[in-house]
Protein backbone atom coordinates (compact mmCIF):
# COMPACT_ATOMS: atom_id res chain seq x y z
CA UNK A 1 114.98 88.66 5.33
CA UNK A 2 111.25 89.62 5.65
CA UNK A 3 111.56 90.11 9.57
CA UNK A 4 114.92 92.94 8.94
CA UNK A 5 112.89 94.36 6.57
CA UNK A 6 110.27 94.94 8.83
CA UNK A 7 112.35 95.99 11.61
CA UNK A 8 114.05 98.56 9.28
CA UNK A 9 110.58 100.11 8.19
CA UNK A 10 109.92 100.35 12.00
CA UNK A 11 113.03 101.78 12.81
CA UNK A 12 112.84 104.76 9.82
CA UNK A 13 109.19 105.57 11.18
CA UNK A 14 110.52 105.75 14.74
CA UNK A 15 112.85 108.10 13.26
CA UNK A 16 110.66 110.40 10.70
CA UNK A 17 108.23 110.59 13.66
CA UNK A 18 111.03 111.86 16.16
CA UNK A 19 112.00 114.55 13.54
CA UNK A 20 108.77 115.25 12.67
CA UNK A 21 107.60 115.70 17.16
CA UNK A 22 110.86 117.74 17.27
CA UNK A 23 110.54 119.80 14.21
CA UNK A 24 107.21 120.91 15.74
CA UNK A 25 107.79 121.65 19.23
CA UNK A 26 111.00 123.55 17.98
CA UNK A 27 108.45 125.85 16.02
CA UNK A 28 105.91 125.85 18.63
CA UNK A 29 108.11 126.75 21.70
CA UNK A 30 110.23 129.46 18.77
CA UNK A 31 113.32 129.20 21.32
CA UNK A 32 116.67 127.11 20.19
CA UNK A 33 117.67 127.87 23.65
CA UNK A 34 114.81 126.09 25.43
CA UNK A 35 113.96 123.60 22.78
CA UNK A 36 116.94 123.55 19.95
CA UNK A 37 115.85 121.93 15.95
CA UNK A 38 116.09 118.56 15.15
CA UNK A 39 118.66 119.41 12.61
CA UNK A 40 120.70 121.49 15.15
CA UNK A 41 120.42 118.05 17.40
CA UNK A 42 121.77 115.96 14.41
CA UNK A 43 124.64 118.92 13.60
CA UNK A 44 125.73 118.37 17.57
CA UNK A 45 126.25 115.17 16.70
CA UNK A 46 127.92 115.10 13.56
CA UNK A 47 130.29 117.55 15.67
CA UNK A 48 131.05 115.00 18.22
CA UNK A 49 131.66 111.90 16.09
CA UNK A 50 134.03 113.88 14.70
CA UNK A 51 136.16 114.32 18.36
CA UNK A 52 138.31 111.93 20.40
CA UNK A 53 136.70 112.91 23.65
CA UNK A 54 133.75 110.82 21.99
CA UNK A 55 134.92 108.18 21.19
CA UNK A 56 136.68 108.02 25.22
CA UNK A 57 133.59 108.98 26.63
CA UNK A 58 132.09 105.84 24.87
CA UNK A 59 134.65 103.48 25.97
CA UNK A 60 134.42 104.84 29.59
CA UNK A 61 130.74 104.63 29.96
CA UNK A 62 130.37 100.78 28.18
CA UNK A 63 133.75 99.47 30.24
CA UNK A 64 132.26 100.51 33.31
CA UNK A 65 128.77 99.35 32.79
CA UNK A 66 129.81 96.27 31.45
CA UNK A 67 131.78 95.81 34.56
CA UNK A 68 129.24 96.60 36.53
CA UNK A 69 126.80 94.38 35.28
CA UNK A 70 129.38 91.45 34.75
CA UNK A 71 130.48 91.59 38.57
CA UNK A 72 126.24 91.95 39.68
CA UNK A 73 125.25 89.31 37.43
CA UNK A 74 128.31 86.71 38.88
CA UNK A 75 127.60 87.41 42.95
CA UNK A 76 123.66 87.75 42.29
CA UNK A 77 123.29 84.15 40.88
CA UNK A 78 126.19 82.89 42.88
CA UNK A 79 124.09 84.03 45.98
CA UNK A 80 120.66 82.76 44.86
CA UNK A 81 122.17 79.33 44.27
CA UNK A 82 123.90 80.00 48.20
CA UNK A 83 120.18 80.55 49.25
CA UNK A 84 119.21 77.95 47.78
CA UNK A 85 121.41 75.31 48.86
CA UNK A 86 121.46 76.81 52.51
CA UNK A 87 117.94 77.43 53.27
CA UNK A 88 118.84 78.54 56.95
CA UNK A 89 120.33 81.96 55.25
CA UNK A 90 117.27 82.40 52.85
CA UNK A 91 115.39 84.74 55.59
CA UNK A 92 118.52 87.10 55.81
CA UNK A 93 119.44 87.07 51.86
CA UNK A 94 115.80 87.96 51.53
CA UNK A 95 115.67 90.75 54.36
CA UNK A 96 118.96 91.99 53.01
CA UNK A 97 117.64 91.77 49.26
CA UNK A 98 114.60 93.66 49.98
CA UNK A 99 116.18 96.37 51.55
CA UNK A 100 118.68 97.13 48.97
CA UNK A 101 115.87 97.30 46.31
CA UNK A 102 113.98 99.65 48.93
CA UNK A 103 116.93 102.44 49.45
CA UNK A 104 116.37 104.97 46.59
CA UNK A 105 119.73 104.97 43.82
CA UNK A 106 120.43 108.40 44.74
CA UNK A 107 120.72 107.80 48.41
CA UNK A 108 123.35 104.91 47.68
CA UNK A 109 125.18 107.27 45.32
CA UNK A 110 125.20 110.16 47.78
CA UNK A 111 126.50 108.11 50.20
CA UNK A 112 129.45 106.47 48.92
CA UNK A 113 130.51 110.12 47.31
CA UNK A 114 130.83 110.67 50.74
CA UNK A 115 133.17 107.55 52.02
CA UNK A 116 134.51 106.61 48.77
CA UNK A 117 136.05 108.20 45.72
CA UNK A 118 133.72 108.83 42.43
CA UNK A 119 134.98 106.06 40.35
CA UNK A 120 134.33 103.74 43.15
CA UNK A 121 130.78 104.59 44.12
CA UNK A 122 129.74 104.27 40.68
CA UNK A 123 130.59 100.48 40.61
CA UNK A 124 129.13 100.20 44.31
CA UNK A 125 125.76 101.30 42.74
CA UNK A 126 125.60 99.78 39.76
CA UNK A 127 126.43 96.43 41.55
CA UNK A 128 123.87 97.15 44.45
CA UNK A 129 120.98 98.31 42.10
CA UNK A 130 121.37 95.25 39.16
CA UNK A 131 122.84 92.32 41.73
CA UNK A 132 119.20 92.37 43.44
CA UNK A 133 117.45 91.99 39.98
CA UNK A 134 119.56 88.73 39.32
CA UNK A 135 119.32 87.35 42.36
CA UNK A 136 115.29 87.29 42.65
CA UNK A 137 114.97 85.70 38.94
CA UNK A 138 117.97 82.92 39.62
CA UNK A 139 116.06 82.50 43.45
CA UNK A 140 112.53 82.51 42.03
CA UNK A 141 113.28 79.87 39.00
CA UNK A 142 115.70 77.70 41.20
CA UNK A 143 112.16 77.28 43.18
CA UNK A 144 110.38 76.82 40.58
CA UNK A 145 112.77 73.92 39.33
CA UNK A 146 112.56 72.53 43.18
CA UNK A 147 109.23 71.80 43.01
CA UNK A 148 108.58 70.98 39.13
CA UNK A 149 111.45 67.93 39.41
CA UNK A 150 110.73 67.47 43.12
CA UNK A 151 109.50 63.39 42.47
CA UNK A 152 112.46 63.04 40.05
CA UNK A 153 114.80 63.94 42.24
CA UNK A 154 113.75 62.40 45.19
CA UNK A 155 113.66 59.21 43.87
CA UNK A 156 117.34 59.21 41.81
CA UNK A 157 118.95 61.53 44.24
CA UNK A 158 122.56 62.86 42.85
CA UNK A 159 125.56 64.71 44.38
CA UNK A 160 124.97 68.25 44.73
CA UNK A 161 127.67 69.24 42.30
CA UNK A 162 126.02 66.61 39.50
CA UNK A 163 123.03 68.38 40.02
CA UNK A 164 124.19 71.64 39.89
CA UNK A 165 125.94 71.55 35.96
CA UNK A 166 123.42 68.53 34.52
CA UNK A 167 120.48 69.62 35.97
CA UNK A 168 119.93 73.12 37.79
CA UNK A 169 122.12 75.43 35.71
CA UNK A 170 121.04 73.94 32.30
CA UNK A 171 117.31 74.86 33.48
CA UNK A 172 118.16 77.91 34.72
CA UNK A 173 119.72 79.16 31.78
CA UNK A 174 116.42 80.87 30.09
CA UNK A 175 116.10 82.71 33.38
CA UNK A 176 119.96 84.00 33.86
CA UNK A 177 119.34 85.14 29.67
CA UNK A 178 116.41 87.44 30.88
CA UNK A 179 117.84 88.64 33.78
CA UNK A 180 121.35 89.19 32.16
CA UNK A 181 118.79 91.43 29.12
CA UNK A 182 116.69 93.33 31.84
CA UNK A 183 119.69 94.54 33.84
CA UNK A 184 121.55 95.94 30.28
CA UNK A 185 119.80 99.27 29.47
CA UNK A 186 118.71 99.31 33.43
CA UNK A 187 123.10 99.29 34.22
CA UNK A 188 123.77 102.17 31.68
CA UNK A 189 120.47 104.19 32.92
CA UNK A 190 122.04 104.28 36.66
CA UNK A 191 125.55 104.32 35.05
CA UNK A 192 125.04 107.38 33.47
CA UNK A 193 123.02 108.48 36.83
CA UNK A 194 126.36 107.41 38.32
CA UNK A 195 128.61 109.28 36.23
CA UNK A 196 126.92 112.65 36.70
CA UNK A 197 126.11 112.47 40.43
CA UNK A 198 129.89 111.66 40.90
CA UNK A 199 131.39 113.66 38.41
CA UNK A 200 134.01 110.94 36.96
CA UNK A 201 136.69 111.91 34.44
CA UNK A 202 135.30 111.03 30.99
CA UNK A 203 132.09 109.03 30.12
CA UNK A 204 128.67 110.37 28.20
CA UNK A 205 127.37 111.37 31.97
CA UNK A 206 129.99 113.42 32.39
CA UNK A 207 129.55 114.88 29.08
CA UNK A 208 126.19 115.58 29.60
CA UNK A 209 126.49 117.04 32.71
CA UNK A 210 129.20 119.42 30.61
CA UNK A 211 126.48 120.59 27.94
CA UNK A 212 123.76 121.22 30.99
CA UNK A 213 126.07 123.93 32.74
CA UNK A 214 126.76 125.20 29.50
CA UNK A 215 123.22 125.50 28.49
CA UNK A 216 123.42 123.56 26.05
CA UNK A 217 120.23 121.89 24.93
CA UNK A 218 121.40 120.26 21.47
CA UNK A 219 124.47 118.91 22.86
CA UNK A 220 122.65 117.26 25.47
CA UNK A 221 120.23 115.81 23.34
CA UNK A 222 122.89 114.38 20.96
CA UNK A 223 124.61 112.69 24.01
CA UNK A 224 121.00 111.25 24.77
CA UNK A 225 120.62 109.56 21.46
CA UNK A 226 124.12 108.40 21.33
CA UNK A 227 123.69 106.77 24.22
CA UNK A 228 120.11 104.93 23.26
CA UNK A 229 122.44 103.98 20.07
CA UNK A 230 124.80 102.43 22.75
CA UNK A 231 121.86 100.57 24.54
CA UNK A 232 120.60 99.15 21.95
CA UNK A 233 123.54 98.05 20.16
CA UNK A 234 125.15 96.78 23.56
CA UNK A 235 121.38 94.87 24.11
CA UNK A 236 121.89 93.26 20.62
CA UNK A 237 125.17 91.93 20.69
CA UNK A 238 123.81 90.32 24.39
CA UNK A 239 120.39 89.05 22.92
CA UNK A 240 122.52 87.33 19.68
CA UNK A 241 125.11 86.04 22.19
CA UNK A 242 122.35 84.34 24.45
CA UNK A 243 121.22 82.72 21.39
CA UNK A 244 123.87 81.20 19.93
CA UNK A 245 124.80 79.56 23.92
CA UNK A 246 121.03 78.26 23.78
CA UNK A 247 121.15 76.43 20.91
C-alpha cells in the first residue's frame, strides 16, 4: 500500500512540475503558435478522447507494435539458441547481427518504402531494429549459463531437448523478461518513427504527422502524452505479466 502511495506522490509531482515547465515557457516564448499552454495541451486532448479516430489510432499503433515485438522477440531467441547449439554459424549470426544494429532506422525505413508497401516496411523495421536486442541478451546469458554449469553438465550429460526445457530456458527466463521490457517503449518509439516515415492509414504517427502540417503544436503534444500513457501502461501490463510466470 505504502509503495502505490509513493508511486502516486511521484507521479502527481511529475505532473505539477510538467504544468508548471510548460506554463512558463508558454509565458516566456508569449506565442501559442510556437509553444501552445499547458491547458490548451490538456483541451487537445480532452478533444480527442472524445473522437473515434482516437480510439483507431490507438488500436492501430499497439496491434502493430505488439506484433512487431511479438514476431522479433520469437526469431531473436529462436536464433540465439540456433547459435548456440551450432557454433559453426555463430561468426555469421554475429557479422549479420552487428550489421543490422549498425544501419541507421531511417535508412531501413527509406528503403523498404521503396520495395515494399508502407504497412509492410513498418513491420520489417520494427522486427530488424528489436530482433537484434533479443538476440544479444538470449546469446550473451546462454554463454553465461555454458560456462557457470559447464562441470555439471559435463559430468551428467542429457539430450539436447532435456536440456533445453529443464535446464537452459528455465535459466534464461530472467534474461528473455528484460529483453522482452527493454524492446517495449524502444518498439513503439520506432513504431511511431515507422508510422510517420511511411505514412500508414491510421495510428498516433500518422496523427501526429496530421497536426505537424497543420501547425498544430497542441495537438501534437497531446498525441505525445497519449502515447507515453500507452508506453507505460503497455510496459505495466508486461512487467506484471513477467511476474506472475516467475513465480
Amino acid at each position: 500500500m505504502n509503495n502505490w502511495l509513493q508511486k502516486w506522490k511521484q507521479l502527481l509531482g511529475i505532473v505539477l512540475f510538467a504544468l508548471f515547465l510548460g506554463e512558463f515557457l508558454f509565458l516566456v516564448m508569449d506565442n501559442p503558435v510556437i509553444f501552445p499552454s499547458p491547458w490548451m495541451v490538456l483541451a487537445a486532448m480532452k478533444e480527442q478522447l472524445q473522437t473515434t479516430i482516437f480510439y483507431k489510432s490507438i488500436f492501430f499503433t499497439v496491434t502493430r507494435v505488439v506484433f512487431g515485438i511479438a514476431m522479433s522477440f520469437f526469431f531473436g531467441a529462436r536464433l540465439a539458441f540456433w547459435r548456440f547449439f551450432y557454433p559453426k554459424t555463430r561468426i555469421w549470426l554475429d557479422y549479420l547481427i552487428l550489421l543490422l544494429r549498425s544501419i541507421p532506422n531511417i535508412t531501413l525505413m527509406i528503403l523498404f518504402l521503396f520495395w515494399l508497401g508502407g504497412e509492410q516496411s513498418l513491420f520489417l523495421v520494427i522486427f530488424l531494429v528489436l530482433f537484434p536486442v533479443v538476440y544479444q541478451a538470449c546469446a550473451d546469458e546462454l554463454e553465461t549459463i555454458q560456462t557457470r554449469w559447464k562441470d555439471v553438465l559435463e559430468i551428467y550429460p542429457q539430450p539436447r531437448r532435456y536440456l533445453l526445457r529443464q535446464v537452459y530456458i528455465p535459466l534464461l527466463k530472467p534474461a528473455l523478461g528484460s529483453a522482452l521490457i527493454s524492446i517495449t517503449s524502444l518498439g513503439f518509439k520506432v513504431g511511431v518513427m515507422a508510422e510517420i516515415l511511411s505514412q500508414v492509414r491510421g495510428g498516433i504517427g500518422r496523427n501526429m504527422q496530421i497536426a505537424k502540417l497543420n501547425v498544430d503544436l497542441a495537438s501534437l503534444l497531446a498525441w505525445t502524452i497519449w502515447f507515453l500513457i500507452v508506453v507505460a501502461v503497455c510496459e505495466w501490463i508486461i512487467k506484471k505479466t513477467i511476474a506472475t510466470i516467475m513465480k
